[in-house]
N, C-alpha and C. Protein backbone atom coordinates (compact mmCIF):
# COMPACT_ATOMS: atom_id res chain seq x y z
N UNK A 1 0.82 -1.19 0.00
CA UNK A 1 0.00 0.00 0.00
C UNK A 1 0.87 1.26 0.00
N UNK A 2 1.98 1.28 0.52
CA UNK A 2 2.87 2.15 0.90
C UNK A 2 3.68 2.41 -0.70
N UNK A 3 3.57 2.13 -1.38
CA UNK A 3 4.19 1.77 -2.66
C UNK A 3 3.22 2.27 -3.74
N UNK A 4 2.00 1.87 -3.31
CA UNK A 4 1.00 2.60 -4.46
C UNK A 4 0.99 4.12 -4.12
N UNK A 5 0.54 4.35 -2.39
CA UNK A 5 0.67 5.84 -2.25
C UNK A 5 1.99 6.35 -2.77
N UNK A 6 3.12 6.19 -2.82
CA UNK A 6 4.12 6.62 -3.39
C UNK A 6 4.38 6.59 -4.51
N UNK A 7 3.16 6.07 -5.26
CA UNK A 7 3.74 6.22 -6.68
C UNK A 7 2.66 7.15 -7.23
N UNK A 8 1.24 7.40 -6.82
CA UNK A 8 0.70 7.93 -7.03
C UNK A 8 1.25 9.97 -6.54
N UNK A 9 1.99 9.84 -5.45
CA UNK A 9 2.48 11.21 -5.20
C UNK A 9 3.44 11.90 -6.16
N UNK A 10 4.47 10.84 -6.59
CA UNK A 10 5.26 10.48 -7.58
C UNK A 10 4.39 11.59 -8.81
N UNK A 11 3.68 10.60 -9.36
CA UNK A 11 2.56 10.60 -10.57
C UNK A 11 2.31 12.49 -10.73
N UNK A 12 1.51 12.62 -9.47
CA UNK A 12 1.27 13.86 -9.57
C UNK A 12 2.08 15.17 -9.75
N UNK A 13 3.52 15.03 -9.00
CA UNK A 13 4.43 15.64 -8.97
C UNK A 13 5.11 15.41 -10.71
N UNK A 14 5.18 14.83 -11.24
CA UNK A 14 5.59 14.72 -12.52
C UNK A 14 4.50 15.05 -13.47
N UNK A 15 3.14 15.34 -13.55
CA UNK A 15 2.26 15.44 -14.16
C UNK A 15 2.34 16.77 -14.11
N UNK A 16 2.34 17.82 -15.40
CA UNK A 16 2.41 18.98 -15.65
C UNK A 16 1.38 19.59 -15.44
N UNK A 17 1.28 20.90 -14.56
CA UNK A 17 -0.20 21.41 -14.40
C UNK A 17 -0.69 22.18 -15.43
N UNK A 18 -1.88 22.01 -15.94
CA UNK A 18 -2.71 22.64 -17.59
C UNK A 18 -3.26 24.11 -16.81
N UNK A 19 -2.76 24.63 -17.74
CA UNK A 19 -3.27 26.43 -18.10
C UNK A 19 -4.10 26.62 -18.88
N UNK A 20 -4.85 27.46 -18.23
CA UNK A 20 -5.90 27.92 -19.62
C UNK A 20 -5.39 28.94 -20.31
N UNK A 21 -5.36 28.87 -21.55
CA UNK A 21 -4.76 30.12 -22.98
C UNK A 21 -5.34 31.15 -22.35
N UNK A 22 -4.94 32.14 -22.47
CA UNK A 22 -4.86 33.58 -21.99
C UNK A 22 -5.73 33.79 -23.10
N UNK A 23 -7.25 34.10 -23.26
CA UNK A 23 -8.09 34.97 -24.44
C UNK A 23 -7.76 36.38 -25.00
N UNK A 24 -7.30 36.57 -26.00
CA UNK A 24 -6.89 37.40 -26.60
C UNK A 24 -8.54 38.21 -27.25
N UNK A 25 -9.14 38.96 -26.37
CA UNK A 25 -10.46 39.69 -27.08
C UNK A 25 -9.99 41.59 -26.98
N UNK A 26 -10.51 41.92 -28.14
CA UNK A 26 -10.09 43.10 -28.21
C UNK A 26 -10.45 44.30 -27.17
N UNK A 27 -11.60 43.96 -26.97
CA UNK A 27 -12.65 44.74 -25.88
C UNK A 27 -12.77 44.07 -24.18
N UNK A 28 -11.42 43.27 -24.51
CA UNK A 28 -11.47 43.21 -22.77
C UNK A 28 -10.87 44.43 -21.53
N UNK A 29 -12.09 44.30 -20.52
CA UNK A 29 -11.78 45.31 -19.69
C UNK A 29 -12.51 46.44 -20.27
N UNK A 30 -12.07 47.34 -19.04
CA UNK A 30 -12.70 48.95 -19.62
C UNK A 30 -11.51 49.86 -20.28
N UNK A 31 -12.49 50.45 -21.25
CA UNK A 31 -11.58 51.27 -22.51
C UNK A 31 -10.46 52.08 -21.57
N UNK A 32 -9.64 52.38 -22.45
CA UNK A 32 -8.10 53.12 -21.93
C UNK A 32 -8.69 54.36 -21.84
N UNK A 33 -8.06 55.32 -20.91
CA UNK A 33 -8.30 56.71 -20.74
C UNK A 33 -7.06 57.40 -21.06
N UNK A 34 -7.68 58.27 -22.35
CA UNK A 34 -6.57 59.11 -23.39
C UNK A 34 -6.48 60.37 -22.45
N UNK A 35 -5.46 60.38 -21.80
CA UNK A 35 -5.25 62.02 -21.66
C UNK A 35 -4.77 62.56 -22.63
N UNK A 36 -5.65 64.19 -22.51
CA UNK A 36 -5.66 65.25 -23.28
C UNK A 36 -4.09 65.92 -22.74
N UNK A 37 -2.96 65.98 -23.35
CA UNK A 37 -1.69 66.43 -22.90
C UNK A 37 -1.77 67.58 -23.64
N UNK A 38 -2.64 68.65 -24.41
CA UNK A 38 -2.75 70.09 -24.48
C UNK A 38 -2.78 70.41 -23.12
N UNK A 39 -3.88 70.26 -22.74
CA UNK A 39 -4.58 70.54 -21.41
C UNK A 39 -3.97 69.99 -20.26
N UNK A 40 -3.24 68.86 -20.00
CA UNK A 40 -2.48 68.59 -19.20
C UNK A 40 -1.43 69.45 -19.08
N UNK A 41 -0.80 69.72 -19.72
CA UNK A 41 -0.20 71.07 -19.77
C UNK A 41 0.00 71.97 -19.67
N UNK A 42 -1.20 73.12 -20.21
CA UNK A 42 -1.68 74.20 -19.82
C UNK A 42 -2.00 74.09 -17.98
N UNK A 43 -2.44 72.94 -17.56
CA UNK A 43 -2.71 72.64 -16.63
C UNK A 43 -1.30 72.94 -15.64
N UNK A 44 -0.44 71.57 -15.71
CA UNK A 44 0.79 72.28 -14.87
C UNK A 44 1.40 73.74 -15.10
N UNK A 45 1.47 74.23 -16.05
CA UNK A 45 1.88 75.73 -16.51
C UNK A 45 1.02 76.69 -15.46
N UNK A 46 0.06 76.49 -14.68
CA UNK A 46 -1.18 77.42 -13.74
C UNK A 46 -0.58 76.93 -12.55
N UNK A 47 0.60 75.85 -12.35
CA UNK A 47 0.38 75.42 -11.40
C UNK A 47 -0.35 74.47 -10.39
N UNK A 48 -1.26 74.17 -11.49
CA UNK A 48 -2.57 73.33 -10.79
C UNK A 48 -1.48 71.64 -9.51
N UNK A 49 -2.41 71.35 -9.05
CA UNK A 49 -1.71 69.86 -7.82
C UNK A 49 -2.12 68.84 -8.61
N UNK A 50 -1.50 67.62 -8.81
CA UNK A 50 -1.90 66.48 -9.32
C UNK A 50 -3.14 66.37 -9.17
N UNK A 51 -3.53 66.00 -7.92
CA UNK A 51 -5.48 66.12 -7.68
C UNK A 51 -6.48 66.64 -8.71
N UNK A 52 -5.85 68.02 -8.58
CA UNK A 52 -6.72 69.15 -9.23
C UNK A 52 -7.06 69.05 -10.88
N UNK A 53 -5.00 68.19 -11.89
CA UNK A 53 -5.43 68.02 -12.74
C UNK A 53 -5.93 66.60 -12.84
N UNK A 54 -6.14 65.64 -12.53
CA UNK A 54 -6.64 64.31 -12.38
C UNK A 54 -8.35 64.85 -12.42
N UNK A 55 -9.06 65.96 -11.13
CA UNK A 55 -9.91 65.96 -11.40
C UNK A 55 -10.65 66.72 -12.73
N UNK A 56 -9.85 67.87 -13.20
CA UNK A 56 -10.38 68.10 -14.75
C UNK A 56 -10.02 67.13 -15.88
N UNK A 57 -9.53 66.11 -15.92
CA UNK A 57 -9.17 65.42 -17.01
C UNK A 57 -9.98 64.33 -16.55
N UNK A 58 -10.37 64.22 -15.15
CA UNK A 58 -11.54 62.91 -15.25
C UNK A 58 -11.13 61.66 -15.14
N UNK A 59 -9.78 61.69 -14.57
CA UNK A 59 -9.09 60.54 -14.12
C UNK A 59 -8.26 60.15 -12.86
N UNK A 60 -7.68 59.03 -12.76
CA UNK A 60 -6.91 59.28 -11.11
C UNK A 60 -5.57 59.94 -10.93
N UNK A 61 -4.71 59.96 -9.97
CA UNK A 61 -3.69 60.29 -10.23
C UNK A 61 -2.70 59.79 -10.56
N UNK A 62 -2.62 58.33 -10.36
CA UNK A 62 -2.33 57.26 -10.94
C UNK A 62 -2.43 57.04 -12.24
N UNK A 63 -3.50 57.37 -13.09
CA UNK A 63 -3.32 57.41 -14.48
C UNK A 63 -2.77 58.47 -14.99
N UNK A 64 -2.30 59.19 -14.58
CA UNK A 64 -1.84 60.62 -15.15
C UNK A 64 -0.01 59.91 -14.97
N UNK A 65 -0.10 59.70 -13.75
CA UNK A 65 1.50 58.86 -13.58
C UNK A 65 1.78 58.03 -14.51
N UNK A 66 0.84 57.02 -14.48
CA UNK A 66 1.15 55.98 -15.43
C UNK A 66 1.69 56.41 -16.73
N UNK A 67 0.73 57.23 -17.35
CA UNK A 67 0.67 57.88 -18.69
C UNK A 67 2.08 58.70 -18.61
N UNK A 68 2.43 59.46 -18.21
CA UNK A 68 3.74 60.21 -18.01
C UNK A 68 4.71 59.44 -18.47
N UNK A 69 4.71 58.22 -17.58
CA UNK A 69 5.52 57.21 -17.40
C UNK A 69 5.87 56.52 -18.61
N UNK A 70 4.80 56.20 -19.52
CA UNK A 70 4.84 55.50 -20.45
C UNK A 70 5.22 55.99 -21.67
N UNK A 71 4.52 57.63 -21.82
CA UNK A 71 4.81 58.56 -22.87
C UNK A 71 6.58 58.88 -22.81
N UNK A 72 6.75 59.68 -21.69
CA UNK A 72 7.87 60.12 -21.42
C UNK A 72 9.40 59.48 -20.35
N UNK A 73 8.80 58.15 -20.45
CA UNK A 73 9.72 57.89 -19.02
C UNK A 73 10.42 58.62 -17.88
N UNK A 74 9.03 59.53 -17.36
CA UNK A 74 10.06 60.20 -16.25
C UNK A 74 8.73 60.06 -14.97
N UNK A 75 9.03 60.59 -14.01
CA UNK A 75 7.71 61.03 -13.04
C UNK A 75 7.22 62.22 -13.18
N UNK A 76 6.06 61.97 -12.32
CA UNK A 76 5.05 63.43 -12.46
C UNK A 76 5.85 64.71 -12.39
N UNK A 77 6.24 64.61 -10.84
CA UNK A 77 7.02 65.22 -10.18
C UNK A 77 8.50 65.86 -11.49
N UNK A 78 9.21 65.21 -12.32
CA UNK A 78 9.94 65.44 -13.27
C UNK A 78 9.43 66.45 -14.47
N UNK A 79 8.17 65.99 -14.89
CA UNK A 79 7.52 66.49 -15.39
C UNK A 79 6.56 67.80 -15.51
N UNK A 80 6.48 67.67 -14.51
CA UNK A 80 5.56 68.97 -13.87
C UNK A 80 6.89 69.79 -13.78
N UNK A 81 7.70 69.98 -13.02
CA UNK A 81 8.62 70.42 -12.92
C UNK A 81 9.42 71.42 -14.49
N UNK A 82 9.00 70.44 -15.07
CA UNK A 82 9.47 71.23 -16.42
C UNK A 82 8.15 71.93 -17.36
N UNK A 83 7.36 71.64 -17.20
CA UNK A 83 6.23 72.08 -17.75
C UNK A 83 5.65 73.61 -16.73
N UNK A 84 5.70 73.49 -15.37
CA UNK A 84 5.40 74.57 -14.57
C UNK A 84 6.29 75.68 -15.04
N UNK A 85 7.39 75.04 -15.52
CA UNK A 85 8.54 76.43 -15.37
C UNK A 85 7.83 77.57 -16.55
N UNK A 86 7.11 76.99 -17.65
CA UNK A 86 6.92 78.10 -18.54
C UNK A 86 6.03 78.77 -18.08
N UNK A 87 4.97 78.46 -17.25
CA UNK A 87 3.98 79.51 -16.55
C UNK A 87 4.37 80.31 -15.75
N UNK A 88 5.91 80.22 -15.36
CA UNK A 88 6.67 80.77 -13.87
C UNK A 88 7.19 82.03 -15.26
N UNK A 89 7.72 81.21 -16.02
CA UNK A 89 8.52 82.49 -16.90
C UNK A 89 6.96 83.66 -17.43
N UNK A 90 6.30 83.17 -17.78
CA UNK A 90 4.81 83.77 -18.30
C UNK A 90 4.67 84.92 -16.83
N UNK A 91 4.49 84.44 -16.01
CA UNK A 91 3.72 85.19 -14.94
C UNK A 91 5.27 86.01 -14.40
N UNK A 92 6.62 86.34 -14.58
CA UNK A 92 7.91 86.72 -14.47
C UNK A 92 7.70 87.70 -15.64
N UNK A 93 7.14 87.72 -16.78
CA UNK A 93 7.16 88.52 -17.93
C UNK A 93 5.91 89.40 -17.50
N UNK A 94 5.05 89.09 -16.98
CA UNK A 94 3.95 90.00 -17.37
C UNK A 94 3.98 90.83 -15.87
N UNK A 95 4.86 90.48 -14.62
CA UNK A 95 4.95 91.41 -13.40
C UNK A 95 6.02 92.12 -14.04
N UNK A 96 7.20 91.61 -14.75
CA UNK A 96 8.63 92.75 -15.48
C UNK A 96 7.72 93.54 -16.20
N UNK A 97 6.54 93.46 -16.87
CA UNK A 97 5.84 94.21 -18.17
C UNK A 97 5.35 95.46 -17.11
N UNK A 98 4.44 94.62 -15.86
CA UNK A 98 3.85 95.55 -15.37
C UNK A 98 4.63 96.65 -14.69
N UNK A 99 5.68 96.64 -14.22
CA UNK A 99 6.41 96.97 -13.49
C UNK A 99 7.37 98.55 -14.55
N UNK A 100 7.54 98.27 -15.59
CA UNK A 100 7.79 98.56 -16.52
C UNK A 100 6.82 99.70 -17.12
N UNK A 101 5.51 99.02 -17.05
CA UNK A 101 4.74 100.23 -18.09
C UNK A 101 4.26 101.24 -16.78
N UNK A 102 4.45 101.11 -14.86
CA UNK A 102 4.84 102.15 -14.25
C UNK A 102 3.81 101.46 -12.77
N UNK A 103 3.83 100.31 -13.13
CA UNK A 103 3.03 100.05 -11.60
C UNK A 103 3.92 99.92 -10.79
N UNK A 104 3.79 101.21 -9.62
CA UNK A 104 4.62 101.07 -8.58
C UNK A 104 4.59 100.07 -7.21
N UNK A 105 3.23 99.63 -7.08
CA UNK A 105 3.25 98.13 -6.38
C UNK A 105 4.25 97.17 -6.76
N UNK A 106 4.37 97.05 -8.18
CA UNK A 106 4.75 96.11 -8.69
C UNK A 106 6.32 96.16 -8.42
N UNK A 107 6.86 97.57 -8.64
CA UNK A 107 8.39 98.04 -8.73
C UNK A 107 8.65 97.63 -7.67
N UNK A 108 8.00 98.21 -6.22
CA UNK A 108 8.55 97.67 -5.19
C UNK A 108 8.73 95.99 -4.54
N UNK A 109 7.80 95.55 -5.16
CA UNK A 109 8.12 94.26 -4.92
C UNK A 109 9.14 93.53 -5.58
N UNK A 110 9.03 93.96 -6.90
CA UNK A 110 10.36 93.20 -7.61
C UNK A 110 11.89 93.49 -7.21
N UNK A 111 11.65 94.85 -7.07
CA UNK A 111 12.88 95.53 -6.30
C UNK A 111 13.27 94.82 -4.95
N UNK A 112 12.08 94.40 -4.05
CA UNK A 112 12.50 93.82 -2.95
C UNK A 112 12.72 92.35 -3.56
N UNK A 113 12.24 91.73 -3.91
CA UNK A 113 12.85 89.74 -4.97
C UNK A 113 13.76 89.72 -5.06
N UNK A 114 13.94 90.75 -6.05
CA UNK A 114 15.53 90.63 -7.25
C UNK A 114 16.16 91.81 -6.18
N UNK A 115 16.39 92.43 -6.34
CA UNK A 115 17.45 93.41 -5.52
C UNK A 115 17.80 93.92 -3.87
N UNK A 116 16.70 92.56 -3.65
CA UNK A 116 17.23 93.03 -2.07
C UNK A 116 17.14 94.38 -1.32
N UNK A 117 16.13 94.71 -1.86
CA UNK A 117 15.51 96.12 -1.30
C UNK A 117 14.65 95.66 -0.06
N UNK A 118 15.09 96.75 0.67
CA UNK A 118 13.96 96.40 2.08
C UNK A 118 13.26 97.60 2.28
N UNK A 119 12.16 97.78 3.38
CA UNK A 119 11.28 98.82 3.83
C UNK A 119 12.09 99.70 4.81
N UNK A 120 13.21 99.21 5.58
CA UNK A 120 13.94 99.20 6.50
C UNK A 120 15.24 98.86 6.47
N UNK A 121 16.26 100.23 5.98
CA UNK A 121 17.60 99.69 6.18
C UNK A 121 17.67 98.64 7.10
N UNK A 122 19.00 97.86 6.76
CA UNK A 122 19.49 96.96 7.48
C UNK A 122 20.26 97.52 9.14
N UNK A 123 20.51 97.10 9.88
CA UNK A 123 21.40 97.54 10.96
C UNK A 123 22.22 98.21 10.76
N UNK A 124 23.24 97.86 10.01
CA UNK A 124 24.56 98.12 9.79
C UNK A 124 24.53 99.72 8.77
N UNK A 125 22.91 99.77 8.11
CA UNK A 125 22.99 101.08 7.00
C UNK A 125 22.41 102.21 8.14
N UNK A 126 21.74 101.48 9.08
CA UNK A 126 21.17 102.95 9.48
C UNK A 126 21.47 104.22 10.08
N UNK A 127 21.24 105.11 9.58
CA UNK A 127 22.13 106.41 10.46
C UNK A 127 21.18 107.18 11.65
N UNK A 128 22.03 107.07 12.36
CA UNK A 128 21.58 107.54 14.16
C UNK A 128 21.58 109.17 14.13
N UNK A 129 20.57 109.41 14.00
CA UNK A 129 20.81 110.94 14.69
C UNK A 129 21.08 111.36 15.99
N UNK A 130 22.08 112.15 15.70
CA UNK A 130 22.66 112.65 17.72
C UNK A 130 21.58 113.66 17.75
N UNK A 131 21.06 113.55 19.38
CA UNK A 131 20.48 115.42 19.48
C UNK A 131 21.35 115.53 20.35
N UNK A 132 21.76 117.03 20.19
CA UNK A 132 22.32 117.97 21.18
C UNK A 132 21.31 118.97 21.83
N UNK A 133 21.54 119.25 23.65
CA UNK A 133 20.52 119.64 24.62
C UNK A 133 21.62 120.13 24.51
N UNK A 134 21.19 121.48 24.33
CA UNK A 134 21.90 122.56 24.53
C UNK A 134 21.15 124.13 25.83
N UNK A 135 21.53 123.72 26.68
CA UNK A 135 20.75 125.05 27.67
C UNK A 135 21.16 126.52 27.26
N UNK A 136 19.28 126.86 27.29
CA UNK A 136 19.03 128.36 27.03
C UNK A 136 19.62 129.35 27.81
N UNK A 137 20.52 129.82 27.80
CA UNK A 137 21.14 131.28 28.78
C UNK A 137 21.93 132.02 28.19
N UNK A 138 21.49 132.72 29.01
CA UNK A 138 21.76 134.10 28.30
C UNK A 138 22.72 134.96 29.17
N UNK A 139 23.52 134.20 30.04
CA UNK A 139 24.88 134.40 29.95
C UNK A 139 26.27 134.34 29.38
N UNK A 140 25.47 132.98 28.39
CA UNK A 140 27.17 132.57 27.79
C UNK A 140 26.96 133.10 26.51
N UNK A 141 28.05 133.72 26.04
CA UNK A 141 27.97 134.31 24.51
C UNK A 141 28.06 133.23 23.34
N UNK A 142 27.80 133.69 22.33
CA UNK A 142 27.58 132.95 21.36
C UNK A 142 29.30 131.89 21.06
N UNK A 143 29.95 132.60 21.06
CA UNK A 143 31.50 131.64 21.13
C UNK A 143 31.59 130.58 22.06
N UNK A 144 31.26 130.71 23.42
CA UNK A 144 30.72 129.18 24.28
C UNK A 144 29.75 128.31 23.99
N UNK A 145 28.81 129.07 23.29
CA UNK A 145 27.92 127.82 22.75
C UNK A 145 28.23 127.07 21.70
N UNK A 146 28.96 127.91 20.21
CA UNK A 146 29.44 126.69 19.84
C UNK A 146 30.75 125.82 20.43
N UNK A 147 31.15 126.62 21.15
CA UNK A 147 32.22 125.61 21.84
C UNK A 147 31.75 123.84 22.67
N UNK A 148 30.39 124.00 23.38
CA UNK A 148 29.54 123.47 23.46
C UNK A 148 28.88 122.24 22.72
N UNK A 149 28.63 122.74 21.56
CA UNK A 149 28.34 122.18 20.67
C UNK A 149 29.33 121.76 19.65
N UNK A 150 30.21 122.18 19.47
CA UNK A 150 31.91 121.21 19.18
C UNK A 150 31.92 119.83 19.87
N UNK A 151 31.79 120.29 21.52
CA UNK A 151 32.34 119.48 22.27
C UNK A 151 31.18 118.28 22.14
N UNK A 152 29.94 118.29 22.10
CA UNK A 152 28.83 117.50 22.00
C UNK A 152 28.86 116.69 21.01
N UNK A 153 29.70 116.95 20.17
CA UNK A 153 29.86 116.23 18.70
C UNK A 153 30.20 115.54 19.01
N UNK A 154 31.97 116.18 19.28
CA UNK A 154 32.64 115.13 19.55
C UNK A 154 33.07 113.61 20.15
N UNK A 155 31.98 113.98 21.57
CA UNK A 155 31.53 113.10 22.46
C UNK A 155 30.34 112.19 21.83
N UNK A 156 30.06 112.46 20.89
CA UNK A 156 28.77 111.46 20.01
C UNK A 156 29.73 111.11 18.91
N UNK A 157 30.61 110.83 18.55
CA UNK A 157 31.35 110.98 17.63
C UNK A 157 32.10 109.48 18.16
N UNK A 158 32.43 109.99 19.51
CA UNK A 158 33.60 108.97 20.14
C UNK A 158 32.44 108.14 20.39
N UNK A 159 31.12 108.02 21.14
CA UNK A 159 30.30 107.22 21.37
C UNK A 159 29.96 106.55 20.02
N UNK A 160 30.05 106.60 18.63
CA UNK A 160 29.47 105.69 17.30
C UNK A 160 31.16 104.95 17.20
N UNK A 161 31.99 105.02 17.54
CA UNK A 161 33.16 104.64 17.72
C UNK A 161 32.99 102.52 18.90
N UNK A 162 32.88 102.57 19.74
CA UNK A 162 32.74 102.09 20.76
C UNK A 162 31.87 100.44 20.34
C-alpha cells in the first residue's frame, strides 16, 4: 500500500499542471483613458496639484502617472517640474511688463525679490541721529555755545566709535 501511495504522489508531482490560454479579445476590460496632454499642460503651466489636474481630465492620479511614465519615461514630479517652469517664466514677464509700463506696487516688490531692497535699512545702514541739549542762557555768549556744541559732537562721535 505504501508503494502505491508513493507512486501515485510520484505521478502527480511529474504530471504537468494545464493552463488555460490567456483569451486574446479586443474589448477586454474597460476602454483606456486618453489624456488630453494640451490641457495637461496648460494645466501644470497654472500650477494646478496632481489632484486638481486628475480631477479636470476625469481621471486618477495614478493614471496621469502611469501615462507620463509610459509617454515620457520620467515622473510626475519630473515632469511637472518642467512644464510649470513656462507659466513661472509667463507670470515673471507680465509682473517685469507691469512693473515697466509704471506700476509702482509692482516696482517695489520686484525691487525687494531681485534686488534686495527692504522697507527698513538693514542695521549696519542705518544712520543715528545725535540730538544735542543745549541750555538756554543768556549768559554765555555765542562763542561758548558753539564751543559746546563742538564738544557734543565730539563726544557722540567717540560714542558711534565704541
Amino acid at each position: 500500500m505504501k508503494e502505491q501511495k508513493n507512486k501515485s504522489q510520484k505521478d502527480l508531482k511529474e504530471e504537468p499542471k494545464k493552463r488555460k490560454p490567456k483569451r486574446k479579445v479586443e474589448n477586454d476590460g474597460r476602454p483606456r483613458i486618453e489624456i488630453d496632454w494640451e490641457t495637461l499642460d496648460s494645466l501644470c503651466e497654472i500650477q494646478c496639484t496632481a489632484s486638481e489636474i486628475a480631477g479636470i481630465l476625469k481621471c486618477s492620479v495614478d493614471t496621469i502617472e502611469r501615462s507620463i511614465k509610459k509617454k515620457y519615461g520620467s515622473t510626475f514630479a519630473e515632469y511637472f517640474k518642467i512644464k510649470s517652469s513656462t507659466g513661472k517664466m509667463s507670470l515673471r514677464r507680465k509682473q517685469y511688463n507691469a512693473a515697466i509700463d509704471g506700476s509702482v506696487p509692482m516696482m517695489i516688490w520686484l525691487g525687494k525679490q531681485w534686488l534686495d531692497q527692504r522697507d527698513q535699512p538693514k542695521d549696519e545702514e542705518r544712520k543715528t541721529n545725535t540730538i544735542i541739549a543745549i541750555p538756554l542762557s543768556t549768559s554765555k555768549s555765542a562763542d561758548d555755545w558753539v564751543k559746546n556744541v563742538n564738544h557734543s559732537l565730539e563726544l557722540s562721535h567717540d560714542n558711534k566709535d565704541e
